[in-house]
Protein backbone atom coordinates (compact mmCIF):
# COMPACT_ATOMS: atom_id res chain seq x y z
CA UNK A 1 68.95 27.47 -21.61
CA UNK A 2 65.92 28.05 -23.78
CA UNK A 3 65.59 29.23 -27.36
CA UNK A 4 63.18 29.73 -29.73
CA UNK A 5 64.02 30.43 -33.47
CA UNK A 6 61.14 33.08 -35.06
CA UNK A 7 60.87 33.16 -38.62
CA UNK A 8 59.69 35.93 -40.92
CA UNK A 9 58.16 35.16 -43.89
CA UNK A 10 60.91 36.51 -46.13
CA UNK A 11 63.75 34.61 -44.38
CA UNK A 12 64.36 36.71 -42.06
CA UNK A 13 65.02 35.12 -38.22
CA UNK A 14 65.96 36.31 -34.36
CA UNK A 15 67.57 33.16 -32.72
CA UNK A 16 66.31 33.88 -28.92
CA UNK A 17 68.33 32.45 -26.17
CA UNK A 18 67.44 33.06 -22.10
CA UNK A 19 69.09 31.44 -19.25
CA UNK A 20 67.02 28.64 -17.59
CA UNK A 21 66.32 29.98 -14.81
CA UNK A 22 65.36 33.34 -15.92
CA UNK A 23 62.01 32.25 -18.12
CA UNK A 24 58.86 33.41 -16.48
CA UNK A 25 60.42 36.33 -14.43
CA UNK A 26 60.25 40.33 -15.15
CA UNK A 27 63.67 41.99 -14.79
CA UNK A 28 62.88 45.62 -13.88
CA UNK A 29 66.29 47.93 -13.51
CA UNK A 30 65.68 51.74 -13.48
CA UNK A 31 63.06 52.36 -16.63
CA UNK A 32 63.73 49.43 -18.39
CA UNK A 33 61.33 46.11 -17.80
CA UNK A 34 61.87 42.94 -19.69
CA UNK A 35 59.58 39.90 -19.37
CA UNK A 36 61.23 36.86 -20.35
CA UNK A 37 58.09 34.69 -21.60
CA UNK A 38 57.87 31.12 -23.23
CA UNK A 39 55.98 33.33 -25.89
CA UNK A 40 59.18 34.76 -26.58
CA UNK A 41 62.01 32.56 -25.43
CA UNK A 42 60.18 29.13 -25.91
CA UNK A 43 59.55 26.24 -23.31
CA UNK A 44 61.78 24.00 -24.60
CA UNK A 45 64.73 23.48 -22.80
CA UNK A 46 68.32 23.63 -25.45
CA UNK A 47 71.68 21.79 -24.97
CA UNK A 48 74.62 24.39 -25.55
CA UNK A 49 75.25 22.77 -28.97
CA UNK A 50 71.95 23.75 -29.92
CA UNK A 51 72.33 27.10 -29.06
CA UNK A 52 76.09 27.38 -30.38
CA UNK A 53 74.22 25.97 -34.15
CA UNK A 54 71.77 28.30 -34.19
CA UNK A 55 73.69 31.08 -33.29
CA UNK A 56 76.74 30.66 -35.73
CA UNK A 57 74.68 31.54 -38.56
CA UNK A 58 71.57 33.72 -36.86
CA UNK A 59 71.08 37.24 -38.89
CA UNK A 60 69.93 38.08 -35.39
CA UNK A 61 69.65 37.27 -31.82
CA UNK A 62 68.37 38.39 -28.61
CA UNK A 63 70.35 36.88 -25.53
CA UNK A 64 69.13 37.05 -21.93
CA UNK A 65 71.49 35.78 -18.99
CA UNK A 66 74.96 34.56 -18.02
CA UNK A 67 75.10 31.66 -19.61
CA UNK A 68 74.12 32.01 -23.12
CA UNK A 69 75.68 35.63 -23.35
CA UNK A 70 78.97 33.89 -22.07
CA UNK A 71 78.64 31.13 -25.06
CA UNK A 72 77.97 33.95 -27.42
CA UNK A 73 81.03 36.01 -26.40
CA UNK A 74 83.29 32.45 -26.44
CA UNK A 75 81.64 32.21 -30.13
CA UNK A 76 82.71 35.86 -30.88
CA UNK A 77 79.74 36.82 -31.74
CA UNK A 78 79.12 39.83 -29.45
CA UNK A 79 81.65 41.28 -26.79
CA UNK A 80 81.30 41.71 -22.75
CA UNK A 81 81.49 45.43 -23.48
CA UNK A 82 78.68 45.67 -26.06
CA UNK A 83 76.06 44.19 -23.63
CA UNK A 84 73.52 45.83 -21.39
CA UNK A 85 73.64 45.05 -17.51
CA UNK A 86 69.94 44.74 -16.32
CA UNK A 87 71.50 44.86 -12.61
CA UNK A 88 73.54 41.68 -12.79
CA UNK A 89 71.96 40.24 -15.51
CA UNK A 90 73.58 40.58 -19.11
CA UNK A 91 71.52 41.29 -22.24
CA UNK A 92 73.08 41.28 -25.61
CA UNK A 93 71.28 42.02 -29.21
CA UNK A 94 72.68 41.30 -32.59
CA UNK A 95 72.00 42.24 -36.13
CA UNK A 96 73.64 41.52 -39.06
CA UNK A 97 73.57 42.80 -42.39
């Protein structure tokens, strides 16, 4: 997986998490297009512990593939049901308040 943590000046964060093999690749299902870019996602690859720490306390998150939307449901921090299919690739958003 890959994940880059973006910071806001006033604390704020989005924790973003893609599958590894999804970086670099455009995911285009009816009217919806997502590029999943290093910009975005980082280039650093992320052991799942690293992911499962900066999830547990993220105010929010953007999650792109099996993998990491698997570990996020295991975590209980979103369910199967609440995520988008892009064809057969999940997507999952949180926000907390």
């Amino acid at each position: 997986m890959f994940l880059k943590v973006h910071r806001a000046p006033d604390g704020a964060e989005v924790v973003a998490v893609c599958d590894r093999e999804l970086l670099n690749t455009t995911i285009i299902h009816g009217e919806i297009t997502i590029q999943i870019s290093e910009n975005f996602y980082g280039n650093r690859p992320a052991s799942e512990k690293e992911v499962r720490n900066n999830l547990k306390d993220a105010s929010n998150a953007n999650l792109i593939g099996e993998r990491c939307v698997a570990l996020a449901v295991e975590m209980g921090i979103v369910e199967r049901s609440g995520c988008m299919m892009l064809g057969k690739v999940p997507h999952a958003q949180v926000f907390r308040i």
